[in-house]
C-alpha atoms as a PDB file:
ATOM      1  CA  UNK A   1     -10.247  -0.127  34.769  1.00  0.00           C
ATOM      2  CA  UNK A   2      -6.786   1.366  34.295  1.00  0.00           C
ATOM      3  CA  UNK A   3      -4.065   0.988  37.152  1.00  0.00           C
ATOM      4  CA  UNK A   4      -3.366   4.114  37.354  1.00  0.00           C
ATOM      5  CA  UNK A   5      -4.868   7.529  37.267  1.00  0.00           C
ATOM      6  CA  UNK A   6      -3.601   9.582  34.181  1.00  0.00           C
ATOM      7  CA  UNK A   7      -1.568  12.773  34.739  1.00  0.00           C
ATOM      8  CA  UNK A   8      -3.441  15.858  34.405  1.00  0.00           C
ATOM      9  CA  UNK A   9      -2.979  17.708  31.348  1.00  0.00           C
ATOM     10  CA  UNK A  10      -1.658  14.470  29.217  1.00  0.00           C
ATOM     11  CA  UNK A  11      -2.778  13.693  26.123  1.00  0.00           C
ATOM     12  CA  UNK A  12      -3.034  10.320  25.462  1.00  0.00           C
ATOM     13  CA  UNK A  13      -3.643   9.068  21.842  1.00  0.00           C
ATOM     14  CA  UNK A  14      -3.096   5.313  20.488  1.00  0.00           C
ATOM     15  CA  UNK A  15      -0.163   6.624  18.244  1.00  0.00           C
ATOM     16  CA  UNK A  16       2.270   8.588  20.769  1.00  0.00           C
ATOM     17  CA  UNK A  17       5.363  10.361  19.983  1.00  0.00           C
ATOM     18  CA  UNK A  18       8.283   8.587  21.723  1.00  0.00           C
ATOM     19  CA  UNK A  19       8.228  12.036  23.965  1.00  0.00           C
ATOM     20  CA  UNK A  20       4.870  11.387  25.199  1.00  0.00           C
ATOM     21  CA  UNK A  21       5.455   8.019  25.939  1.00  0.00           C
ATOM     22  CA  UNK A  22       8.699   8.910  27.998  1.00  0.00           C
ATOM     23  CA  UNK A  23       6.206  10.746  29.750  1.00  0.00           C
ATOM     24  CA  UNK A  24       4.334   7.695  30.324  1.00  0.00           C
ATOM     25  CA  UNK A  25       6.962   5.616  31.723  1.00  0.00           C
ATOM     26  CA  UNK A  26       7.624   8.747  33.992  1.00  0.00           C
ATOM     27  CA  UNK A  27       4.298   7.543  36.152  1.00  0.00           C
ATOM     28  CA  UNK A  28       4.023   4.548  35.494  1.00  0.00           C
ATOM     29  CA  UNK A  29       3.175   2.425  38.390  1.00  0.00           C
ATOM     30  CA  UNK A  30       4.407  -1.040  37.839  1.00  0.00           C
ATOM     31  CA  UNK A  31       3.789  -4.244  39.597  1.00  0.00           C
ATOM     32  CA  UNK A  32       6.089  -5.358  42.173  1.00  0.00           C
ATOM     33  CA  UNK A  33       7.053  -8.219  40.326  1.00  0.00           C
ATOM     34  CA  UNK A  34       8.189  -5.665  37.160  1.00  0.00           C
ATOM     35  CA  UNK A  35      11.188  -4.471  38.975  1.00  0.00           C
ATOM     36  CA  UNK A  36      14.203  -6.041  38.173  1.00  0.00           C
ATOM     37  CA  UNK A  37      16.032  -7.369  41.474  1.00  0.00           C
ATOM     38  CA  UNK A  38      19.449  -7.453  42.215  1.00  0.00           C
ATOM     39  CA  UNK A  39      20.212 -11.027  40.871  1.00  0.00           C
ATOM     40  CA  UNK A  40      23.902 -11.225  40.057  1.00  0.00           C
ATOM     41  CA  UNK A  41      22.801 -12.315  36.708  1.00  0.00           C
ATOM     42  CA  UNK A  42      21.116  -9.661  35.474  1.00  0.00           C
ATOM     43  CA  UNK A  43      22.859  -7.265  33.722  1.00  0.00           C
ATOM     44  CA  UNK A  44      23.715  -3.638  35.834  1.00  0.00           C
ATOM     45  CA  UNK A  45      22.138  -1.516  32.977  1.00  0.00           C
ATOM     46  CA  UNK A  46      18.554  -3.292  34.184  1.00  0.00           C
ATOM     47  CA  UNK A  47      18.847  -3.712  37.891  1.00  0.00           C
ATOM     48  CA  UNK A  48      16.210  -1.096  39.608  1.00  0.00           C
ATOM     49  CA  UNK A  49      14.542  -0.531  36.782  1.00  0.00           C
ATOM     50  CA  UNK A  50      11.069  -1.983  36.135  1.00  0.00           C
ATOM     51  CA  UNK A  51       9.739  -3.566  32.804  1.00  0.00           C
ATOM     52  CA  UNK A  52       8.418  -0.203  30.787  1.00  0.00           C
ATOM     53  CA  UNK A  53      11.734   1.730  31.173  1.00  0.00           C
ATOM     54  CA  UNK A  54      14.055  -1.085  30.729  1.00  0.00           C
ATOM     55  CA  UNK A  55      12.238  -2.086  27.527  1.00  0.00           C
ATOM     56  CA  UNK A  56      10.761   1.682  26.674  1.00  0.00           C
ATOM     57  CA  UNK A  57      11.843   2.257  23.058  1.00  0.00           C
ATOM     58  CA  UNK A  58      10.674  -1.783  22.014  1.00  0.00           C
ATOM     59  CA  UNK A  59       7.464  -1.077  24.448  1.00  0.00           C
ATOM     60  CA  UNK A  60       6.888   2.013  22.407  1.00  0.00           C
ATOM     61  CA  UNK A  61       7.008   0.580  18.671  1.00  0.00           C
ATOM     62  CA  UNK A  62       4.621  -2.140  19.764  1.00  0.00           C
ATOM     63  CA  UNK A  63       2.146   0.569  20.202  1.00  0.00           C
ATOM     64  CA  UNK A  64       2.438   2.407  17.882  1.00  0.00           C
ATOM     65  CA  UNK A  65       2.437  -1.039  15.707  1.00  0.00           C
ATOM     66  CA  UNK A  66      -1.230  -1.878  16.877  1.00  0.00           C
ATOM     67  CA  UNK A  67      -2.436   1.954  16.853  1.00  0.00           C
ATOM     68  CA  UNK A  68      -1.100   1.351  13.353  1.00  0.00           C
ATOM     69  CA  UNK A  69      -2.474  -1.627  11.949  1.00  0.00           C
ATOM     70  CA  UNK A  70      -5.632  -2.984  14.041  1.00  0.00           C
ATOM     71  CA  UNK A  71      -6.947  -0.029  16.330  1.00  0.00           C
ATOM     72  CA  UNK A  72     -10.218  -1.350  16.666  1.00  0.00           C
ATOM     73  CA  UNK A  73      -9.174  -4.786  18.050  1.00  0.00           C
ATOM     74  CA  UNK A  74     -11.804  -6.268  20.452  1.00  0.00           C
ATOM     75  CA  UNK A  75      -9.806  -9.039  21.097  1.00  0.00           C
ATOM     76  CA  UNK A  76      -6.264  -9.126  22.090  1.00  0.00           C
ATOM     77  CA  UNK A  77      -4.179 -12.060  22.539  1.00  0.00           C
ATOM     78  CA  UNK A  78      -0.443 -11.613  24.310  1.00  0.00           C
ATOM     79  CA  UNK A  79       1.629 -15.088  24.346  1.00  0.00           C
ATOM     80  CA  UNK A  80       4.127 -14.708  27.061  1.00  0.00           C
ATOM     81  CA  UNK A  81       2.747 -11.914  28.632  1.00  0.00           C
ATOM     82  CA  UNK A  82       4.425 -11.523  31.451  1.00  0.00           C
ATOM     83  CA  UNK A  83       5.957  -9.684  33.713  1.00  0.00           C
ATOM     84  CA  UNK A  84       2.008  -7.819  32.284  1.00  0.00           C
ATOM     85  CA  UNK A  85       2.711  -4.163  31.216  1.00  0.00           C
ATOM     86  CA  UNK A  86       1.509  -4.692  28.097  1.00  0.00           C
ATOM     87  CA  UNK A  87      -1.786  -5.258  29.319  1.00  0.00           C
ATOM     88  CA  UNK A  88      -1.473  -1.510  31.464  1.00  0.00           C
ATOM     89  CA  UNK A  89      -0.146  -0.051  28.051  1.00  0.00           C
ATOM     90  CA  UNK A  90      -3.044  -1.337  26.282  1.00  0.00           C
ATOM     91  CA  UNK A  91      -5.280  -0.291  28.651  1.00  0.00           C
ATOM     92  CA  UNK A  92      -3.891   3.609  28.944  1.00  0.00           C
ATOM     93  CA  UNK A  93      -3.436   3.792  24.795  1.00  0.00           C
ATOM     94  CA  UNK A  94      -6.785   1.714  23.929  1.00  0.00           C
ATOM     95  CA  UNK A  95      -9.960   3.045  25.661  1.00  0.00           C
ATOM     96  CA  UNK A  96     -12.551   1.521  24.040  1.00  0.00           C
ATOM     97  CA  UNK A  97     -13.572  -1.811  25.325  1.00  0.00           C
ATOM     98  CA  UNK A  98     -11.560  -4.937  24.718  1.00  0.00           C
ATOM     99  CA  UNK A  99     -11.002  -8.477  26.076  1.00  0.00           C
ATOM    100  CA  UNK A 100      -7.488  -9.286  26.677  1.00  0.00           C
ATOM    101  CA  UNK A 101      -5.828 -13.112  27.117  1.00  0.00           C
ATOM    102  CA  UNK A 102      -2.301 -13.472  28.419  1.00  0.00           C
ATOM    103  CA  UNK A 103      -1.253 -16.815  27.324  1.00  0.00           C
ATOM    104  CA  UNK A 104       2.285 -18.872  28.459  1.00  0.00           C
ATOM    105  CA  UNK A 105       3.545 -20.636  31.584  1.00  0.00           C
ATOM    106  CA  UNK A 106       4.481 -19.692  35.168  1.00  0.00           C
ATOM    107  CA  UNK A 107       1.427 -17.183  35.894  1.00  0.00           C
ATOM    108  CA  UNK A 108       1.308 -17.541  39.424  1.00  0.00           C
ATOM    109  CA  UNK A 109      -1.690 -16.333  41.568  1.00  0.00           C
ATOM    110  CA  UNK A 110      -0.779 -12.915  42.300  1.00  0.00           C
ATOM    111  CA  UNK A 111      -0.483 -12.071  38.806  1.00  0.00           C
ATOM    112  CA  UNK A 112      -3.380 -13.320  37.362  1.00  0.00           C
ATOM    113  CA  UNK A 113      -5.224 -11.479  40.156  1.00  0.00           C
ATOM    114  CA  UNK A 114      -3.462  -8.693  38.852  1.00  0.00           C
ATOM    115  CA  UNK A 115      -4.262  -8.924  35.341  1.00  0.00           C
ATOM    116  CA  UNK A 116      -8.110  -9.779  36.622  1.00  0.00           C
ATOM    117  CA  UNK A 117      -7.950  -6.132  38.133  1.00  0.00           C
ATOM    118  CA  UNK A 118      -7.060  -5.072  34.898  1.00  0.00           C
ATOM    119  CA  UNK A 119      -9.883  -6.950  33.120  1.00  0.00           C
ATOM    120  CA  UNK A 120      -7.548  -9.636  31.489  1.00  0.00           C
ATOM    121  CA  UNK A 121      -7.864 -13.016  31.533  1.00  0.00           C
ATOM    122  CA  UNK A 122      -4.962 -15.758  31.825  1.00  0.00           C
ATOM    123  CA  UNK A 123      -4.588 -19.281  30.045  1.00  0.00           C
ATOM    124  CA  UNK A 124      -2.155 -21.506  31.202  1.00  0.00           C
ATOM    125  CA  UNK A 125       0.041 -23.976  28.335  1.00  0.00           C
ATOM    126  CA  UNK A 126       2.927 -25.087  26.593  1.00  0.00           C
ATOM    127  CA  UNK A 127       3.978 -22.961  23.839  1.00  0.00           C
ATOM    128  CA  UNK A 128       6.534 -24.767  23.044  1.00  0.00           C
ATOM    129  CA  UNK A 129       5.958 -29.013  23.094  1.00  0.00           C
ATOM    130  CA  UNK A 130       9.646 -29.475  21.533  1.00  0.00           C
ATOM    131  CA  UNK A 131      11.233 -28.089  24.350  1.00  0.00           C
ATOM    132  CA  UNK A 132      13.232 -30.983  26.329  1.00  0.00           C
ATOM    133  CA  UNK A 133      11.087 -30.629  29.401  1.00  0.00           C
ATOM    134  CA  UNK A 134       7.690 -29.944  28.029  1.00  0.00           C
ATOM    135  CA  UNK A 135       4.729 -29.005  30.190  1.00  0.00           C
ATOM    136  CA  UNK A 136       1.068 -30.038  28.716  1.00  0.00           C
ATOM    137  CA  UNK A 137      -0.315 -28.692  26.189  1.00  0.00           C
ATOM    138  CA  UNK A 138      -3.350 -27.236  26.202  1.00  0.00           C
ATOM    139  CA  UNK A 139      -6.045 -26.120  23.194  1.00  0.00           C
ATOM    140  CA  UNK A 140      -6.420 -21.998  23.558  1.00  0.00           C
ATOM    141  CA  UNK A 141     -10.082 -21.667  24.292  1.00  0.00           C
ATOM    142  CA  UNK A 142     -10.524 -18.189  22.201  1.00  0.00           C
ATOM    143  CA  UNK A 143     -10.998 -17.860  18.614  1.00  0.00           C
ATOM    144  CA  UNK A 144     -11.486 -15.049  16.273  1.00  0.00           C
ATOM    145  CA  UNK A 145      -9.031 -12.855  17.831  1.00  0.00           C
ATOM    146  CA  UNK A 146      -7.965  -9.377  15.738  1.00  0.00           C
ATOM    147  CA  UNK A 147      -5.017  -9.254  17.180  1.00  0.00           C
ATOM    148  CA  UNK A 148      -1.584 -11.474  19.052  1.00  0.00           C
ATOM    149  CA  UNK A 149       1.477 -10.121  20.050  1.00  0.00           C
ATOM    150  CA  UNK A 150       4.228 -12.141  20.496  1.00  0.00           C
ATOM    151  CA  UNK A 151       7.211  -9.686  21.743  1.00  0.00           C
ATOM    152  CA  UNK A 152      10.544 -11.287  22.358  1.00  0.00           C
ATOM    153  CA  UNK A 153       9.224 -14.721  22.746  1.00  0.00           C
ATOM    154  CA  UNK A 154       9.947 -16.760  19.504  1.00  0.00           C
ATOM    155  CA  UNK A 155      13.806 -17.056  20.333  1.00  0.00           C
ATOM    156  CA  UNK A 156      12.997 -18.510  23.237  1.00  0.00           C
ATOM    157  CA  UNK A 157      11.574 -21.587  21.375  1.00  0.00           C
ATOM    158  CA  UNK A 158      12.936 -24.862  20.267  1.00  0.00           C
ATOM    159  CA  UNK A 159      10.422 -25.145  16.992  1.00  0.00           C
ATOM    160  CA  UNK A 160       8.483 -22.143  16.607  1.00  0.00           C
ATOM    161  CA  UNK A 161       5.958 -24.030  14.206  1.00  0.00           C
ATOM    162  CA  UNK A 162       3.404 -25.291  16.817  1.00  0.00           C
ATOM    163  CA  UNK A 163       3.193 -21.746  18.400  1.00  0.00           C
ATOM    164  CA  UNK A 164       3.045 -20.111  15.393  1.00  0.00           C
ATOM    165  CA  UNK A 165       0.215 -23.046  14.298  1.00  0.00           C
ATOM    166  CA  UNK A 166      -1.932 -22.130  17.447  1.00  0.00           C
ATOM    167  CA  UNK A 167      -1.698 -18.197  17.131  1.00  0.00           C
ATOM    168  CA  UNK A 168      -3.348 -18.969  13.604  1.00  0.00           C
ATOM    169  CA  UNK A 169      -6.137 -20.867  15.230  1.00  0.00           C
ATOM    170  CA  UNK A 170      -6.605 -18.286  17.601  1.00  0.00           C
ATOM    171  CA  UNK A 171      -7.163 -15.390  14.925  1.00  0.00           C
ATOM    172  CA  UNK A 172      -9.381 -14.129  12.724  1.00  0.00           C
ATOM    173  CA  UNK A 173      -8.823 -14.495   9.068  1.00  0.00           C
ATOM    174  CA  UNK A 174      -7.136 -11.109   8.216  1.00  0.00           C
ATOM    175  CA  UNK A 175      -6.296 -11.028  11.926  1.00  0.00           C
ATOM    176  CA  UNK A 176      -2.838  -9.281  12.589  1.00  0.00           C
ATOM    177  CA  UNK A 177       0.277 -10.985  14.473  1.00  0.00           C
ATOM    178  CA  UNK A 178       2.809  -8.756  15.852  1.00  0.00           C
ATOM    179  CA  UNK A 179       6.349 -10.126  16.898  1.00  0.00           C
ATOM    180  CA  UNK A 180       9.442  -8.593  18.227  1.00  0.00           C
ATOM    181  CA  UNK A 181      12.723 -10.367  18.493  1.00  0.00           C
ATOM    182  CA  UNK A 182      16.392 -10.302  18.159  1.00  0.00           C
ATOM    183  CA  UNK A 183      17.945  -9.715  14.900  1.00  0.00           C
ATOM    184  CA  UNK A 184      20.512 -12.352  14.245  1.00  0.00           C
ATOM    185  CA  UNK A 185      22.370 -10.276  12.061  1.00  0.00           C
ATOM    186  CA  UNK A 186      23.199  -7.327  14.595  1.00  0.00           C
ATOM    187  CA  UNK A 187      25.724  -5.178  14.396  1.00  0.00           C
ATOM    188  CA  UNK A 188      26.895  -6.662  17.717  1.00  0.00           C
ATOM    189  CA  UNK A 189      26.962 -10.615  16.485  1.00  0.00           C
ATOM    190  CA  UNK A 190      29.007  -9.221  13.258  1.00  0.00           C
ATOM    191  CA  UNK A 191      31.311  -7.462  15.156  1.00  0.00           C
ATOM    192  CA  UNK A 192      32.318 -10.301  17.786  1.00  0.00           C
ATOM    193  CA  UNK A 193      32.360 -12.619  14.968  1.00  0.00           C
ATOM    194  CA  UNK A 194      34.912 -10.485  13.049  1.00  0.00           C
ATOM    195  CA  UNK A 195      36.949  -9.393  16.256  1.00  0.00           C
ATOM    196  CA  UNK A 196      36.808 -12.389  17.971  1.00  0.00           C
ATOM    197  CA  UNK A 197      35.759 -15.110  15.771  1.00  0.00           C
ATOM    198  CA  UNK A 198      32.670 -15.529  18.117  1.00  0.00           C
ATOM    199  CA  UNK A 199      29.487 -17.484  17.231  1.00  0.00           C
ATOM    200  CA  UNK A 200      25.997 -15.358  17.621  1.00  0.00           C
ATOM    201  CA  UNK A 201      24.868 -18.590  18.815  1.00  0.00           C
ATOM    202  CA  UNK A 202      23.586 -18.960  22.709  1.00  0.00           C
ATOM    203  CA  UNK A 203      26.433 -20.700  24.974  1.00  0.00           C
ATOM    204  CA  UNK A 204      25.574 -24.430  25.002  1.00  0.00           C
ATOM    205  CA  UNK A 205      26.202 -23.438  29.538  1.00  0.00           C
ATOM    206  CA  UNK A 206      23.407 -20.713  28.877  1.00  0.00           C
ATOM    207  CA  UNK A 207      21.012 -23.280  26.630  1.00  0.00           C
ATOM    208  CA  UNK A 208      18.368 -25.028  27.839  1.00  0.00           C
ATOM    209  CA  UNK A 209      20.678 -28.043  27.001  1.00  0.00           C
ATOM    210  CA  UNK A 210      21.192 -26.995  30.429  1.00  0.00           C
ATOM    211  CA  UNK A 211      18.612 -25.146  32.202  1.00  0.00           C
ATOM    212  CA  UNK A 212      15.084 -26.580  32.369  1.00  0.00           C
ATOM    213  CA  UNK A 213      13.071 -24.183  34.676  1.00  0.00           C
ATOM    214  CA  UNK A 214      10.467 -21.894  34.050  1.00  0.00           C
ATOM    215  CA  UNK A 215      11.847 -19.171  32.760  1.00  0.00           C
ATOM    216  CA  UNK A 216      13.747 -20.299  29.185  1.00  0.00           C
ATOM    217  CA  UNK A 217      17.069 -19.615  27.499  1.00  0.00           C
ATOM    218  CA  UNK A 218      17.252 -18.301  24.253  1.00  0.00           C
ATOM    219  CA  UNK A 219      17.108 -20.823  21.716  1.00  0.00           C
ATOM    220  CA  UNK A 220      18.047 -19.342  18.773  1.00  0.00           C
ATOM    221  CA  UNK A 221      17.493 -15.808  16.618  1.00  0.00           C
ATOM    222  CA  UNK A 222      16.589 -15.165  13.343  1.00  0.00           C
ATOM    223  CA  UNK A 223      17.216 -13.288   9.916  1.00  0.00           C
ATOM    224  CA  UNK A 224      14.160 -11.063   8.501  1.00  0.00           C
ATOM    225  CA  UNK A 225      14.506 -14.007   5.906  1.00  0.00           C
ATOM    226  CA  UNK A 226      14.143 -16.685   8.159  1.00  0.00           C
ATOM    227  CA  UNK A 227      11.325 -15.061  10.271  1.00  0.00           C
ATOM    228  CA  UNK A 228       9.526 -14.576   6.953  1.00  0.00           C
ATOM    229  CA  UNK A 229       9.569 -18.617   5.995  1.00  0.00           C
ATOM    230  CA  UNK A 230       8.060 -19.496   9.445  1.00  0.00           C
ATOM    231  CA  UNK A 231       5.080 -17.585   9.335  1.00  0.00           C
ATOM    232  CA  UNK A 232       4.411 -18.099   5.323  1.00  0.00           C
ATOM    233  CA  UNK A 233       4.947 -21.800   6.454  1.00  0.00           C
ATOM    234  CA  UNK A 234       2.153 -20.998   9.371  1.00  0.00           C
ATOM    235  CA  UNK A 235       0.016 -19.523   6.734  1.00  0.00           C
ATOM    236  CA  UNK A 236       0.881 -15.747   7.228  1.00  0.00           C
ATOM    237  CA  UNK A 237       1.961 -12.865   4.935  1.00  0.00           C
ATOM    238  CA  UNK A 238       4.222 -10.203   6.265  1.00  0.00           C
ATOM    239  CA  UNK A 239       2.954  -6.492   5.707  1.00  0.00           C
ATOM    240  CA  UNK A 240       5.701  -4.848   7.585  1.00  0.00           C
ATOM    241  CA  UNK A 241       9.159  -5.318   8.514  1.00  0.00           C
ATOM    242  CA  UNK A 242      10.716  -2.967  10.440  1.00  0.00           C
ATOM    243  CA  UNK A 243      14.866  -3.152  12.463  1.00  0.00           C
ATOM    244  CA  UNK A 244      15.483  -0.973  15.032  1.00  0.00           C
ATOM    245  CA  UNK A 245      17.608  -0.359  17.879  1.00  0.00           C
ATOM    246  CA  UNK A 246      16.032  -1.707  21.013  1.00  0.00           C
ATOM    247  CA  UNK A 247      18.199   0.575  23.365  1.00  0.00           C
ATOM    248  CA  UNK A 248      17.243  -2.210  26.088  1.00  0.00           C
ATOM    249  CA  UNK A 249      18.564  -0.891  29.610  1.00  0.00           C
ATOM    250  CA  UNK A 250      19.451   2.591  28.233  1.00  0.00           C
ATOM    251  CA  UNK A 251      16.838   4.245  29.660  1.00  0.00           C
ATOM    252  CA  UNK A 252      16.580   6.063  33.204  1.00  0.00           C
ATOM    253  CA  UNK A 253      15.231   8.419  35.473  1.00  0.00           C
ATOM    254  CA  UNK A 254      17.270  11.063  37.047  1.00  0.00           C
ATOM    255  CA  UNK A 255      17.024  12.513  40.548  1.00  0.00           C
ATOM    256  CA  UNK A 256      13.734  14.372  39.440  1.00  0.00           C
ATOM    257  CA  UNK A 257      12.302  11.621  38.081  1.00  0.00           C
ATOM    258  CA  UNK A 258      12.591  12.421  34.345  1.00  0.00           C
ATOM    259  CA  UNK A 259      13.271   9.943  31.601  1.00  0.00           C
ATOM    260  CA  UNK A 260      16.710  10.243  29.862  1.00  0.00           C
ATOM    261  CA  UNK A 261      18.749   7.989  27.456  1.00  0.00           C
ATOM    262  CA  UNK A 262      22.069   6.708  28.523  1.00  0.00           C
ATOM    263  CA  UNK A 263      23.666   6.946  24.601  1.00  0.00           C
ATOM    264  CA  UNK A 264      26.460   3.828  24.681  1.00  0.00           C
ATOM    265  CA  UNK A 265      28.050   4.801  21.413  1.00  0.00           C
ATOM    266  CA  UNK A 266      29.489   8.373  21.459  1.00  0.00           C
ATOM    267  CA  UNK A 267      31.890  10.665  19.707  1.00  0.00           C
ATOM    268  CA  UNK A 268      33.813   8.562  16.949  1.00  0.00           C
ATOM    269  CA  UNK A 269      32.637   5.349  17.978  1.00  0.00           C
ATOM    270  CA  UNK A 270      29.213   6.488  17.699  1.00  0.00           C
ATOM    271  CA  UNK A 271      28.966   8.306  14.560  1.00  0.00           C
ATOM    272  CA  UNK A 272      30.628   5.440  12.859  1.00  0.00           C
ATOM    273  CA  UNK A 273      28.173   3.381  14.164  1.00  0.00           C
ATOM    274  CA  UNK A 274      25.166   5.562  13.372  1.00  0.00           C
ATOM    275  CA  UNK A 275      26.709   5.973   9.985  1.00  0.00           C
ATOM    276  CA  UNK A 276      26.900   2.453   9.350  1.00  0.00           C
ATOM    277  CA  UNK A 277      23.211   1.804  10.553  1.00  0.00           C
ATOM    278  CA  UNK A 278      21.913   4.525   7.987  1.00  0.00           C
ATOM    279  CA  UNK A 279      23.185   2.544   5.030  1.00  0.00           C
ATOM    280  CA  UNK A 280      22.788  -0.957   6.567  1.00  0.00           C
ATOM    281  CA  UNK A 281      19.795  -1.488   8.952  1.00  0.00           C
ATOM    282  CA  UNK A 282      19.958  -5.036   8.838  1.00  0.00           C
ATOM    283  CA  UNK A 283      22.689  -4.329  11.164  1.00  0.00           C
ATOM    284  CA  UNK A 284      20.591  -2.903  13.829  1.00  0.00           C
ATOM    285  CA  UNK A 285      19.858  -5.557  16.961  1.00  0.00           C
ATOM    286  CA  UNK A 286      16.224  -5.821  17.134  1.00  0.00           C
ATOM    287  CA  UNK A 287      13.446  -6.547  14.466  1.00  0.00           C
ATOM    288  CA  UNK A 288       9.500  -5.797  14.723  1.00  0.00           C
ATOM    289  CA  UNK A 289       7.501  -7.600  12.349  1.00  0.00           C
ATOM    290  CA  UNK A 290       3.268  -7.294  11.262  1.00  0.00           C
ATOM    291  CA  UNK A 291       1.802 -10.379   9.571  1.00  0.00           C
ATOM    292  CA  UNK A 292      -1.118 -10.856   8.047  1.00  0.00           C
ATOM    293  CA  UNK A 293      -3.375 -14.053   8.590  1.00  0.00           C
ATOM    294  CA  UNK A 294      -4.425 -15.229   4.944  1.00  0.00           C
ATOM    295  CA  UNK A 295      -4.964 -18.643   5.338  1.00  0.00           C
ATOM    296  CA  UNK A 296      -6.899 -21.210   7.751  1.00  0.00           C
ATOM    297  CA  UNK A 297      -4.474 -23.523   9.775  1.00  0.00           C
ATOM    298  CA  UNK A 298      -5.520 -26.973   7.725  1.00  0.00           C
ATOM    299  CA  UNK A 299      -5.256 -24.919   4.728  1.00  0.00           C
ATOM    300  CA  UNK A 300      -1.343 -23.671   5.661  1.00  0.00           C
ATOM    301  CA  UNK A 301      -0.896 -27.351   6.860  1.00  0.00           C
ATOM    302  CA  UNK A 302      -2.415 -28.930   3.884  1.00  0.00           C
ATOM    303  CA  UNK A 303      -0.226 -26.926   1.595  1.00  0.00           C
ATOM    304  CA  UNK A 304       3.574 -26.442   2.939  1.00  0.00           C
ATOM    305  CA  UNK A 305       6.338 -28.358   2.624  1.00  0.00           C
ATOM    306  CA  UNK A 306       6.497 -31.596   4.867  1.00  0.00           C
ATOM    307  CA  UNK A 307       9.347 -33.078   6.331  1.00  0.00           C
ATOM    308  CA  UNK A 308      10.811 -36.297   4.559  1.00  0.00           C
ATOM    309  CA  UNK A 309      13.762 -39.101   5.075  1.00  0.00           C
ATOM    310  CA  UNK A 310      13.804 -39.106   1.235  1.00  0.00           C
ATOM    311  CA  UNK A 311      17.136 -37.973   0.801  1.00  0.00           C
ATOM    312  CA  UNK A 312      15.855 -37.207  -3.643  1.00  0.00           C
ATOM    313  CA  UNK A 313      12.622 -35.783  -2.307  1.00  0.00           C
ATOM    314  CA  UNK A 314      14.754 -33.299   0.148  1.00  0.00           C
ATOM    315  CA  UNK A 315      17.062 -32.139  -2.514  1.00  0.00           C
ATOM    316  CA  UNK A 316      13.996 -31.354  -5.207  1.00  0.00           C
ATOM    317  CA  UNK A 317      12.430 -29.552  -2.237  1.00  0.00           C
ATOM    318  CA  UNK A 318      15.797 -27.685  -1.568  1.00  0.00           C
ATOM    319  CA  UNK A 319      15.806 -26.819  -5.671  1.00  0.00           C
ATOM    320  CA  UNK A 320      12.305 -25.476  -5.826  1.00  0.00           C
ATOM    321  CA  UNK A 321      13.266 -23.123  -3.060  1.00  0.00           C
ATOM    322  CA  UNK A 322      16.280 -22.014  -4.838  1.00  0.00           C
ATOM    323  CA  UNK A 323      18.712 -23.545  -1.772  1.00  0.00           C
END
């Protein structure tokens, strides 16, 4: 059942235009837990906001992604679901019947009850066993899944392998994997690098060198390149690659309630940097990315490169990858 009743007179279609789903995050109702508090570390463009507005334009490619390349999905896997939109969004853009999983750490009671209300289920593990402070790990108890989305999750892991290794288990052959992340080589990182001779890489105070709680740091982002090796290695094939600007926090809702776009680059500034992101969208700060399953997990394990303290052996692995 959806949480929400639709407005009257909306259309709703699997394959929205960006309009339509402003519209949506107009009414959306979100869980009390989606709305970002006050916490002095939280940045002000966030604050107030909950989860669909704050992430609308990244919310809104994911959607369209799946309307795009696996409509039909019966089975739908999110790792790291929380704070749980994407369940409601799947729910109002997807009406024929589905079974949903929300898979990570943290879910505390009242939002698995809410996800229950919603018809999903929750599975509690590790996703990540390199992390410093691991919790268990558990074997995902679904199989043949169509479809997993993993949406700003992978730079929040120390080895993305064994994550990347279960998701494989858990689909179908042919099964799709959809992942969001940062782009390492943002306009942003190459302009404090050049400026101000600034690393992209996290703050070793901002690491979870650091902090071991729940929620975790960003590890580390990745090139299209680099994203591309990890799931060949974890026995995928990427159909579509896609950068775009996530316009995270630009979003709001003005004194009638209507969704608007804060624009944070204008006159000059901003047409040099649209300009710029015409000719070069590897520059732009977020990347979505549709892989393919096309081989079993023993198969991808059987065949990829294995790790080795043969210093001859590394080098003539280096070589045949043209390093």
């Amino acid at each position: 059942m959806a949480s929400r009743r639709r407005p009257k007179g909306l259309v709703v279609t699997a394959t929205p235009t960006l309009e339509e789903f402003e519209r949506y995050a107009e009414s959306y109702v979100p869980f009390p837990w989606e709305i970002v508090d006050a916490n002095v570390l939280q940045p002000a463009d966030v604050k107030g906001k909950h989860s669909v507005l704050v992430s609308l334009f990244r919310f809104w490619k994911v959607i369209t992604a799946v309307g795009k390349y696996c409509p039909d999905f019966k089975v739908i896997v999110d790792v790291g679901p929380y704070p749980g939109a994407m369940l409601k969004l799947l729910r109002n853009y997807f009406c024929h019947d589905f079974s949903y999983w929300g898979i990570g750490l943290g879910l505390f009671e009242d939002y698995r009850k809410g996800m229950a209300n919603l018809g999903g289920e929750c599975f509690e593990t590790e996703l990540d066993p390199r992390f410093p402070d691991a919790a268990p790990v558990r074997d995902w108890p679904i199989h043949d899944v169509d479809c997993v989305l993993l949406l700003d999750v992978i730079e929040h892991l120390v080895d993305p392998v064994p994550c990347l290794d279960s998701i494989n288990r858990a689909l179908r052959m042919g099964g799709m994997l959809i992942l969001t992340t940062d782009n390492l080589t943002s306009f942003a990182n190459t302009y404090q690098m050049m400026r101000r001779g600034h690393s992209p890489n996290i703050h070793p105070l901002r690491s979870s060198m650091f902090y071991r709680g729940e929620w975790r740091p960003h590890f580390r982002e990745f090139s299209a390149s680099e994203l591309t090796f990890f799931l060949k290695y974890a026995g995928f094939s990427v159909i579509d690659h896609e950068y775009f600007d996530r316009r995270q926090g630009d979003y709001y809702c003005d004194a009638d309630g209507r969704v608007k776009i804060h624009e944070r680059y204008r006159g000059l500034k901003g047409l040099v940097q649209r300009s710029v992101l015409r000719v070069a969208p590897h520059l732009k700060d977020h990347q979505l990315v549709v892989a393919r399953k096309d081989a079993e997990f023993d198969a991808a394990a059987n065949t990829r490169v294995k790790p080795t303290t043969s210093k001859a052996e590394w080098l003539a692995i280096l070589s045949d990858a043209g390093l």
